[in-house]
Protein backbone atom coordinates (compact mmCIF):
# COMPACT_ATOMS: atom_id res chain seq x y z
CA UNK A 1 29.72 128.11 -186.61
CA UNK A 2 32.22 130.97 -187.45
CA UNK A 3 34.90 132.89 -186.23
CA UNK A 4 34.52 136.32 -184.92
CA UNK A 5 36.96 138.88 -183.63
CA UNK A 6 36.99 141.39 -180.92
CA UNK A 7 38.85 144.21 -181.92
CA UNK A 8 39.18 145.83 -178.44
CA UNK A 9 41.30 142.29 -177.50
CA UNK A 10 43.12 142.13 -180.74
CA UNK A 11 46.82 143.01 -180.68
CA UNK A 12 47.41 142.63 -184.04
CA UNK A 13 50.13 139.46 -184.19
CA UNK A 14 47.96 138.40 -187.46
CA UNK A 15 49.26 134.80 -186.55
CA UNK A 16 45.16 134.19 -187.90
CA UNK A 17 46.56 135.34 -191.10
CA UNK A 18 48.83 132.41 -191.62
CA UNK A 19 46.57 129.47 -189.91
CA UNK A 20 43.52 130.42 -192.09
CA UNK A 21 42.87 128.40 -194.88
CA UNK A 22 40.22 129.89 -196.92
CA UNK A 23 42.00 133.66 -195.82
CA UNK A 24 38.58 134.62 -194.79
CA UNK A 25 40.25 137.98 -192.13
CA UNK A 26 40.45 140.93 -194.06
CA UNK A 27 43.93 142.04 -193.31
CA UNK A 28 42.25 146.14 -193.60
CA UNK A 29 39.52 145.96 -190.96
CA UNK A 30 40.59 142.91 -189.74
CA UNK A 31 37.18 141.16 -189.60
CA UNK A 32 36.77 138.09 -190.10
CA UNK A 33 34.22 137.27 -193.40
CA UNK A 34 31.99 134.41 -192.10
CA UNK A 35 30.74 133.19 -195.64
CA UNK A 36 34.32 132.14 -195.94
CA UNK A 37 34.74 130.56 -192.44
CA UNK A 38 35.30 127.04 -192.68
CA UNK A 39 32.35 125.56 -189.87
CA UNK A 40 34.14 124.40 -186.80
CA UNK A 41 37.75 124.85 -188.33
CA UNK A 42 39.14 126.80 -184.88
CA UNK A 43 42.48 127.34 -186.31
CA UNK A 44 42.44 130.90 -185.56
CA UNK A 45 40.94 130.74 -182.18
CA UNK A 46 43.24 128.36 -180.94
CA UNK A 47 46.46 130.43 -182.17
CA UNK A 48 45.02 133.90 -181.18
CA UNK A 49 47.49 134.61 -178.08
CA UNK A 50 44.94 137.30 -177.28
CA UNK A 51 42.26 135.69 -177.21
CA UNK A 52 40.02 137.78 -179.33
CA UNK A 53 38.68 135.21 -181.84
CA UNK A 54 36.16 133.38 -180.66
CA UNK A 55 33.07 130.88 -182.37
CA UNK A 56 29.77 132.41 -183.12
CA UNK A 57 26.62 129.73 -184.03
CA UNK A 58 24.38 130.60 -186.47
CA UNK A 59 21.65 129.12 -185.46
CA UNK A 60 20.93 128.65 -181.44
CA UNK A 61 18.82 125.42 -180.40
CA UNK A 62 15.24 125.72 -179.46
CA UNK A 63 15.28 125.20 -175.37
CA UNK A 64 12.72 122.67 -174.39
CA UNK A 65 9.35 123.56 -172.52
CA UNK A 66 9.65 123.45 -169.28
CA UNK A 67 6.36 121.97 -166.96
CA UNK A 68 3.87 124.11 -165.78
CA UNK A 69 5.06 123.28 -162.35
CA UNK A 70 8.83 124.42 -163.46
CA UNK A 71 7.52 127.53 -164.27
CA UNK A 72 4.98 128.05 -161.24
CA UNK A 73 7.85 127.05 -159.03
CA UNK A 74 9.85 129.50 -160.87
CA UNK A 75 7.64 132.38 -160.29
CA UNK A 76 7.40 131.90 -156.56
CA UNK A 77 11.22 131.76 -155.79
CA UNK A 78 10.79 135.34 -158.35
CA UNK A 79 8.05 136.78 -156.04
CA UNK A 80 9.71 136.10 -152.94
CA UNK A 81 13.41 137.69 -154.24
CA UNK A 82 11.19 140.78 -154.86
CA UNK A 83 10.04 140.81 -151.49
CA UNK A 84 12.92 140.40 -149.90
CA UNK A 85 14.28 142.86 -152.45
CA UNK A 86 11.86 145.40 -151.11
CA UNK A 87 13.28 144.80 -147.26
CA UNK A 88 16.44 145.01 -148.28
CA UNK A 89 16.28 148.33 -150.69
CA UNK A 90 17.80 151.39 -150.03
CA UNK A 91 19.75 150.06 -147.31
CA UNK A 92 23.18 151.63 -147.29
CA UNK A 93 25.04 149.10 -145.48
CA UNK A 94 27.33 146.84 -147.70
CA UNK A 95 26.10 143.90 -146.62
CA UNK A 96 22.52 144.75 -148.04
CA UNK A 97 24.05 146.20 -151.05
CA UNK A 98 25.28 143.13 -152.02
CA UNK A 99 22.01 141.04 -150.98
CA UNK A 100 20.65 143.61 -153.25
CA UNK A 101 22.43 142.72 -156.16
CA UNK A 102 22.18 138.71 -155.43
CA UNK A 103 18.62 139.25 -155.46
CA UNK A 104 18.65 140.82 -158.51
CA UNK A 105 20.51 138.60 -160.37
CA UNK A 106 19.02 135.13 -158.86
CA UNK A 107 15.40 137.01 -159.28
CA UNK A 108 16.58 137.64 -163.48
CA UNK A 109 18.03 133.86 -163.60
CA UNK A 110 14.38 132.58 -162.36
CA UNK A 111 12.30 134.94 -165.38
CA UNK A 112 14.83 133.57 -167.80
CA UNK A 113 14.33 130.05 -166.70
CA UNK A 114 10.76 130.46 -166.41
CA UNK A 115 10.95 131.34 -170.12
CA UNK A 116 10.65 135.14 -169.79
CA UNK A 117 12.64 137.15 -172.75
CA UNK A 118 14.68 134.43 -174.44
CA UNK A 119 15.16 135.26 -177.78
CA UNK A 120 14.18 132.00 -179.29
CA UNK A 121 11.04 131.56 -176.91
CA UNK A 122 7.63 132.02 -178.88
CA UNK A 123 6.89 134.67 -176.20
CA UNK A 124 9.40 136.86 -177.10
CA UNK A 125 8.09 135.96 -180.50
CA UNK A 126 5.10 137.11 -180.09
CA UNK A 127 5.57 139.88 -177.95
CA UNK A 128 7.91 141.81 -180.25
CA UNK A 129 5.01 140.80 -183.36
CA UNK A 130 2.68 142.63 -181.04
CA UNK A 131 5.71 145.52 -181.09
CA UNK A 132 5.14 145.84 -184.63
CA UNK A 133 1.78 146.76 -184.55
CA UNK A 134 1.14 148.59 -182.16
CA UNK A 135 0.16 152.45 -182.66
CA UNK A 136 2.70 154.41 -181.10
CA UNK A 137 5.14 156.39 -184.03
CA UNK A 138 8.25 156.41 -181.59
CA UNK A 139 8.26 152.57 -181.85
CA UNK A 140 11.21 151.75 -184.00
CA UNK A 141 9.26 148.97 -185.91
CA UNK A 142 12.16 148.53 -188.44
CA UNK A 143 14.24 147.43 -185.77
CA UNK A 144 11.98 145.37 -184.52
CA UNK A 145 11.40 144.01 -187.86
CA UNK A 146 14.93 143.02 -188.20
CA UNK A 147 15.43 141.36 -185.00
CA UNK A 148 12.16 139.36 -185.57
CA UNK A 149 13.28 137.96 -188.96
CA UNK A 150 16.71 137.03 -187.24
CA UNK A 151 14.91 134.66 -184.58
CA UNK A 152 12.43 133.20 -187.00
């Protein structure tokens, strides 16, 4: 793990200055340089008063396969959120609107539990492999390239 900072939250008290002890923030940009970033240290996330320094991992766990019933299950509670999403569409009452959006977000938390675009899922994997060659010259396959060589 590293440290990372959010310059939008940063207000510049550089208290992270004086706690780090390798000096890996750059007092010019003030990023922090995670080659230098002593793994699990946390002195300058716990001093930050603004909270703008937080951990980053490097390298995220695999998530376990779920059952083929897990996933079947999944996929119905999905298919019935989309029906009731089509009921409930369009509706400008704000009562619906917010069903609406419930929907929406319990229907995305059932894909992603089902195993549907996480990065680290073989899926995704191969899905963005089959990006790569596919045909079509407005597909940014460098891109592509790049994000596939940071998840494998």
């Amino acid at each position: 793990m590293y440290a990372i900072r959010n310059i939008s939250k940063c207000t510049k008290d550089c208290l992270c200055l004086f706690v780090c002890p390798t000096g890996a923030t750059d007092t010019e940009t003030g990023q922090i340089d995670p080659s230098r970033c002593i793994d699990g240290c946390r002195l300058c996330v716990d001093i930050c008063p603004s909270g703008a320094i937080s951990l980053m991992v490097e390298n995220f766990p695999l998530r376990p396969k779920k059952d083929d019933e897990v996933i079947s299950s999944l996929s119905e509670l999905l298919d019935s959120k989309i029906a009731a999403l089509e009921i409930v569409n369009g509706s400008t009452h704000q009562l619906m609107k917010a069903l609406n959006q419930s929907l929406l977000i319990l229907g995305e938390d059932c894909a992603r539990e089902a195993g549907f675009m996480i990065p680290q899922d073989t899926r995704t994997i191969e899905l963005l492999k089959s990006l790569v060659s596919c045909d079509d010259p407005q597909m940014p396959k460098d891109t592509i390239k790049k994000l596939l060589s940071m998840l494998t």
